[in-house]
PDB file of N, CA and C in Angstrom:
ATOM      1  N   UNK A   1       5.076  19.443 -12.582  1.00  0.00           N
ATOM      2  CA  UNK A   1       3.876  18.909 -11.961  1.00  0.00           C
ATOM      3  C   UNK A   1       3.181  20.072 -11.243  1.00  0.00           C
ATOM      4  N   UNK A   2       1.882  19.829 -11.470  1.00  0.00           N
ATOM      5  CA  UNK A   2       0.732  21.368 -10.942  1.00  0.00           C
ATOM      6  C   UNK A   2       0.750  20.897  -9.559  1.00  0.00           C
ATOM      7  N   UNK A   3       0.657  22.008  -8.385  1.00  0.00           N
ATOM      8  CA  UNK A   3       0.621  21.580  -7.123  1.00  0.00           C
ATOM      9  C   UNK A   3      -0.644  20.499  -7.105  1.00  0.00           C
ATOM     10  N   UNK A   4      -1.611  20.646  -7.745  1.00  0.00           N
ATOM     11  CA  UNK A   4      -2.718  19.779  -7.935  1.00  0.00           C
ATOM     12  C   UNK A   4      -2.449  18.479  -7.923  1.00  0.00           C
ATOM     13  N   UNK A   5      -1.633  18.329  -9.408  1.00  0.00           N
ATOM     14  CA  UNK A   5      -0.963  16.908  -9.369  1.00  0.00           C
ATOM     15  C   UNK A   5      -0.434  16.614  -8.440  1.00  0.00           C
ATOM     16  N   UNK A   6       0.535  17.433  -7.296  1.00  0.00           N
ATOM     17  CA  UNK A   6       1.191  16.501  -6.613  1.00  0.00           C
ATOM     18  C   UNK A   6       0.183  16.166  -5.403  1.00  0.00           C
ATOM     19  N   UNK A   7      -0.600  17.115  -4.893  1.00  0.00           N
ATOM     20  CA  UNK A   7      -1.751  16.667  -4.165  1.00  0.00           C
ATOM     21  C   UNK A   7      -2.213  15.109  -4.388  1.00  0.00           C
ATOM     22  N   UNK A   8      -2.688  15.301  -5.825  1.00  0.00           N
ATOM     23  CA  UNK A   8      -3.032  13.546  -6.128  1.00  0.00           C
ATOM     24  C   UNK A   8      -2.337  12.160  -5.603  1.00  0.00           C
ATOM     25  N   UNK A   9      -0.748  12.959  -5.844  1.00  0.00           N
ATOM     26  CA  UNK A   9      -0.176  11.747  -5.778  1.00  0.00           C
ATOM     27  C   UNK A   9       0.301  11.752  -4.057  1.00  0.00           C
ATOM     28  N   UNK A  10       0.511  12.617  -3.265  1.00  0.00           N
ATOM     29  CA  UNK A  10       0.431  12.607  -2.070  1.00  0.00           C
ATOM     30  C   UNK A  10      -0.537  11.762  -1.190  1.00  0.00           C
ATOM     31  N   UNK A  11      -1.653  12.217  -2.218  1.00  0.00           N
ATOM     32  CA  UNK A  11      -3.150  11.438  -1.432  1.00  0.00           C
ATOM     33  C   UNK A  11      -3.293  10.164  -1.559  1.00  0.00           C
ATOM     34  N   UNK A  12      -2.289   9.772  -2.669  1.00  0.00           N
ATOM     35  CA  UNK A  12      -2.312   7.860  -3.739  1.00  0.00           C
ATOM     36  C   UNK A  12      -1.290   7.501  -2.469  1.00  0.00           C
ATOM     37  N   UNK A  13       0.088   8.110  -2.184  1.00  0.00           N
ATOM     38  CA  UNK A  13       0.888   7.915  -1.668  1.00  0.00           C
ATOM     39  C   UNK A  13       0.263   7.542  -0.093  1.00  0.00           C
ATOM     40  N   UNK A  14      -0.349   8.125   0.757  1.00  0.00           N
ATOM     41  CA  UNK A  14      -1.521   8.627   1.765  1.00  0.00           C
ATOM     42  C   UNK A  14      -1.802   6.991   1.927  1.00  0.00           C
ATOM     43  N   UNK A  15      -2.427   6.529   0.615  1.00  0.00           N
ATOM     44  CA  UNK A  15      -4.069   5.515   0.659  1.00  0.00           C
ATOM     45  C   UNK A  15      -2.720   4.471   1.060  1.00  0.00           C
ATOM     46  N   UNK A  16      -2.359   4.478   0.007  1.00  0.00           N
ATOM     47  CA  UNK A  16      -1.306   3.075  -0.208  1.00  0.00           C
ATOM     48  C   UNK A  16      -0.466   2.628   1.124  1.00  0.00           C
ATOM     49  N   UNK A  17      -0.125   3.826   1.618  1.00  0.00           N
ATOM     50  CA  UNK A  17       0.622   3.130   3.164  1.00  0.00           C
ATOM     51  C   UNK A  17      -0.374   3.090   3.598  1.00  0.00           C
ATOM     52  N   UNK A  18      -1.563   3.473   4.371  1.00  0.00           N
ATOM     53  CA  UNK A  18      -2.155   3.117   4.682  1.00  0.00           C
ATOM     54  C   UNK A  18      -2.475   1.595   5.205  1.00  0.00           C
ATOM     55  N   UNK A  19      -2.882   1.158   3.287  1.00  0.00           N
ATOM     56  CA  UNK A  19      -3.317  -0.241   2.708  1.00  0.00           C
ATOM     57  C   UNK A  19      -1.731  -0.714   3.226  1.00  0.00           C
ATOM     58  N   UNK A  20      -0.861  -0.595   3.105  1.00  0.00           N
ATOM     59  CA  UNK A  20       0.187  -1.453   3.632  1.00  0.00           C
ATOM     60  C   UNK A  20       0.005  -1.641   5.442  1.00  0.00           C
ATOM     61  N   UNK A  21      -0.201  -1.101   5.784  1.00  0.00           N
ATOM     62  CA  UNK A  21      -0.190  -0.722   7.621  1.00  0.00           C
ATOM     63  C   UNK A  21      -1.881  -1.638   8.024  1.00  0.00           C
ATOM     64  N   UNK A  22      -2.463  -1.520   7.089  1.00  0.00           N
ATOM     65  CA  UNK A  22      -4.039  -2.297   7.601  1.00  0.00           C
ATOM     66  C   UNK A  22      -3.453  -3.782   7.487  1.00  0.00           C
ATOM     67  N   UNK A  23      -2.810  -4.557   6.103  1.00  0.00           N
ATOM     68  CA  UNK A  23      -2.332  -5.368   5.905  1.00  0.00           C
ATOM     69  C   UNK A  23      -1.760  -6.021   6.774  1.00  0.00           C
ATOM     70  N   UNK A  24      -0.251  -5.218   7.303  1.00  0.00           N
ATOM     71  CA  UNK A  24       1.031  -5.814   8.178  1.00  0.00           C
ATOM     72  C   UNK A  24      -0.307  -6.040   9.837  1.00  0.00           C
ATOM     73  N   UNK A  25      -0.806  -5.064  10.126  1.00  0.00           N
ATOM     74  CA  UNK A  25      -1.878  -5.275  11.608  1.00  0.00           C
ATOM     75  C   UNK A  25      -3.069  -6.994  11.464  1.00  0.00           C
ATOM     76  N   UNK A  26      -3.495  -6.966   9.899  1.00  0.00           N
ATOM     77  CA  UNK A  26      -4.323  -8.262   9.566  1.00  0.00           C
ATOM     78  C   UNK A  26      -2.922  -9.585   9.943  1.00  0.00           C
ATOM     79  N   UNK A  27      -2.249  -9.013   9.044  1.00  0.00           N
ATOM     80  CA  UNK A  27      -1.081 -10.292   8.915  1.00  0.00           C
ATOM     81  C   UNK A  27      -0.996 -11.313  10.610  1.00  0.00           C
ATOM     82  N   UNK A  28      -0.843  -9.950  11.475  1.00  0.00           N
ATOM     83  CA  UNK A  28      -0.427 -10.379  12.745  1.00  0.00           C
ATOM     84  C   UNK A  28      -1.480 -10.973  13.566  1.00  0.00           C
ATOM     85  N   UNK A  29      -3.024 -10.697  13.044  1.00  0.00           N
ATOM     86  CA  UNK A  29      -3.680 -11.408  13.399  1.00  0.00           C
ATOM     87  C   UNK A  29      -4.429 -12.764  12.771  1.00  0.00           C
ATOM     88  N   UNK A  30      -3.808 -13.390  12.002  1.00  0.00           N
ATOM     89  CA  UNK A  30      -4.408 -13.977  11.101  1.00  0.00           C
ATOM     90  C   UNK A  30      -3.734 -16.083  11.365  1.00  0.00           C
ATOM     91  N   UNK A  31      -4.131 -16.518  11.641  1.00  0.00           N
ATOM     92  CA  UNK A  31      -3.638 -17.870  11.583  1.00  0.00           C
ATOM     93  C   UNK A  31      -3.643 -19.097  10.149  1.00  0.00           C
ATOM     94  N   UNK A  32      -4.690 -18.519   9.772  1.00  0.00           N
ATOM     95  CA  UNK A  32      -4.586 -19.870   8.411  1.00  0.00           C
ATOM     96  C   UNK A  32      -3.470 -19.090   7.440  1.00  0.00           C
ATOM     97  N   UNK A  33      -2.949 -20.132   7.103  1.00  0.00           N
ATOM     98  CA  UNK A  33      -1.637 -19.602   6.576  1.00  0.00           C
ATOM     99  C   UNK A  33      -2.044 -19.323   4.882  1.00  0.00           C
ATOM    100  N   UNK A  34      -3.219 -19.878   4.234  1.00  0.00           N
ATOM    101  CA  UNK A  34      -3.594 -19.148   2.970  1.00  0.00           C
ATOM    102  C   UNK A  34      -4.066 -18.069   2.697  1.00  0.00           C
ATOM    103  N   UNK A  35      -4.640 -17.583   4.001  1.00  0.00           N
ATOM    104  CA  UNK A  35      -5.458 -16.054   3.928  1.00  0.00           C
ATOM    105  C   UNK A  35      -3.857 -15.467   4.344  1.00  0.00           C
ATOM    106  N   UNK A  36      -3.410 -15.466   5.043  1.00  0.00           N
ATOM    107  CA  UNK A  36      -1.651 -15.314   5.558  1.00  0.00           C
ATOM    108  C   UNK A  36      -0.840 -14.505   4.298  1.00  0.00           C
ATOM    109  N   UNK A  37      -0.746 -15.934   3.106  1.00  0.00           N
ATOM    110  CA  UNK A  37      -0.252 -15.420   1.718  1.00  0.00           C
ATOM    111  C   UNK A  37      -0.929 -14.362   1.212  1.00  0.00           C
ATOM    112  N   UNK A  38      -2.549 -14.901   1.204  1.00  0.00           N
ATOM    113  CA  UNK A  38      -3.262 -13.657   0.296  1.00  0.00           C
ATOM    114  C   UNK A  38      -2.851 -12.415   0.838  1.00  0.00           C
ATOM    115  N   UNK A  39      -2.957 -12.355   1.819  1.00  0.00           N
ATOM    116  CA  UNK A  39      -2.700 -10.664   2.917  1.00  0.00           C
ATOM    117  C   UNK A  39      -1.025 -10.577   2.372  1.00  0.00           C
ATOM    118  N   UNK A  40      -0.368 -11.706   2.401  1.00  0.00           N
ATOM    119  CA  UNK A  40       1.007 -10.825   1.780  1.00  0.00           C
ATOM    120  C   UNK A  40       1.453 -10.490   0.735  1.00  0.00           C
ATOM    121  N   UNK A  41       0.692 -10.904  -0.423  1.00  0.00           N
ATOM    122  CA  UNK A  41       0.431 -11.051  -1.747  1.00  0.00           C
ATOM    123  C   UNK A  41       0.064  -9.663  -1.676  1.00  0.00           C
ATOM    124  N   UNK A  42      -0.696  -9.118  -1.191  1.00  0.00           N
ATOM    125  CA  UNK A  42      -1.578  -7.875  -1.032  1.00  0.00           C
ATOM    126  C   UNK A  42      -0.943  -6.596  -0.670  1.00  0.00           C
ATOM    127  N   UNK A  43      -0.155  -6.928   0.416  1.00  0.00           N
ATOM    128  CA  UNK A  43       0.997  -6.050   1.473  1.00  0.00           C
ATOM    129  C   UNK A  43       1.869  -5.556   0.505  1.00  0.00           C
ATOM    130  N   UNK A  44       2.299  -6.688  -0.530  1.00  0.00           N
ATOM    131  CA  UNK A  44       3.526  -6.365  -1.785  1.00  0.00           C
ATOM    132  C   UNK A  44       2.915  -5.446  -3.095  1.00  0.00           C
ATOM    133  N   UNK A  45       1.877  -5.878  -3.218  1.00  0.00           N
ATOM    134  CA  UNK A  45       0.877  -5.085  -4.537  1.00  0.00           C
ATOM    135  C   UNK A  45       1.122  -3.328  -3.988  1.00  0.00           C
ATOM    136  N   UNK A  46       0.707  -3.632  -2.825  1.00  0.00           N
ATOM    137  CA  UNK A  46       0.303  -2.002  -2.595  1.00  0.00           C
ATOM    138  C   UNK A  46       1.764  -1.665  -2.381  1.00  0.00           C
ATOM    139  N   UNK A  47       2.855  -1.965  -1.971  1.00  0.00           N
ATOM    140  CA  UNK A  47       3.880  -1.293  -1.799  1.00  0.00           C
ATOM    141  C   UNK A  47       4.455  -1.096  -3.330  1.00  0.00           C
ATOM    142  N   UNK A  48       4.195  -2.106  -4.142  1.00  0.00           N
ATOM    143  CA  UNK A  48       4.685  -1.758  -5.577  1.00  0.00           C
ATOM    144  C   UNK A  48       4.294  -0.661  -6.322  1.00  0.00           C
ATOM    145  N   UNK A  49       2.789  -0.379  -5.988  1.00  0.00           N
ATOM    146  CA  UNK A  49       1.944   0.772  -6.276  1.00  0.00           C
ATOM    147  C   UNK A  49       2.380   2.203  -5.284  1.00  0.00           C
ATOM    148  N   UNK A  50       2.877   1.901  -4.333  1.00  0.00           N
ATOM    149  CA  UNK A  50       3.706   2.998  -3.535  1.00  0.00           C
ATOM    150  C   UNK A  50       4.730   3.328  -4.258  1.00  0.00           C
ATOM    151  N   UNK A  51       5.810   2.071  -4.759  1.00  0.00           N
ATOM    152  CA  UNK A  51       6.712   2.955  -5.068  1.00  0.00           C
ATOM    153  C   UNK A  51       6.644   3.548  -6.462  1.00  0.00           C
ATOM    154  N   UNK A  52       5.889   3.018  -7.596  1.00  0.00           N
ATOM    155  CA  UNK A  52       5.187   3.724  -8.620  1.00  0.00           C
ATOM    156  C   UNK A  52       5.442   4.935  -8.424  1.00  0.00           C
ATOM    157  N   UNK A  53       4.134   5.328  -7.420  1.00  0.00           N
ATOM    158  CA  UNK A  53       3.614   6.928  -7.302  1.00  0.00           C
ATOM    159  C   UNK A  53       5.056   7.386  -6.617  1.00  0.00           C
ATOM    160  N   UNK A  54       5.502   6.862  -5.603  1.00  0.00           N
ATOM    161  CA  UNK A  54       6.884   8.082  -5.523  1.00  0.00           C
ATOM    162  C   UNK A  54       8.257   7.963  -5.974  1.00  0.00           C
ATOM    163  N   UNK A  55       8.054   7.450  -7.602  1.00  0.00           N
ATOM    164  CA  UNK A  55       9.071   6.921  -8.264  1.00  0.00           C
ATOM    165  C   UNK A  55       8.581   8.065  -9.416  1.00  0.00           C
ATOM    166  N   UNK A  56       7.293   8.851  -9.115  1.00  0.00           N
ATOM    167  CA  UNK A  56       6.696  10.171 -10.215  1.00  0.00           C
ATOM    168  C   UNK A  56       7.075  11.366  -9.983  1.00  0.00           C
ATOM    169  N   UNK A  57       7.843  11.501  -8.464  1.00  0.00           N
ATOM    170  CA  UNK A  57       8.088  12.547  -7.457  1.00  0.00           C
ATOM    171  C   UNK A  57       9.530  12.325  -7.977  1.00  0.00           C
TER     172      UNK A  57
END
């Protein structure tokens, strides 16, 4: 992998916790329990896509 590439995936790696950490902060503020699921539905996508990218590493 070109240092380039791993840049990329550092930066994918970067977004994705991120998107997990905006998620878990919504979760805790959130009361209707269907937007609740959607946000955890969401929380799991991006961690699956986390471990993707550092399952390339």
């Amino acid at each position: 992998m070109t240092s380039k590439e791993l840049t990329y995936v550092e930066d994918a790696l970067g977004h994705e916790k991120f998107f997990q950490t905006k998620c878990s902060e919504t979760l805790n503020q959130l009361q209707d329990e269907n937007l609740r699921m959607f946000v955890q539905q969401m929380q799991h996508k991006h961690q699956q896509i986390f471990s993707g990218f550092y399952n390339l590493l």
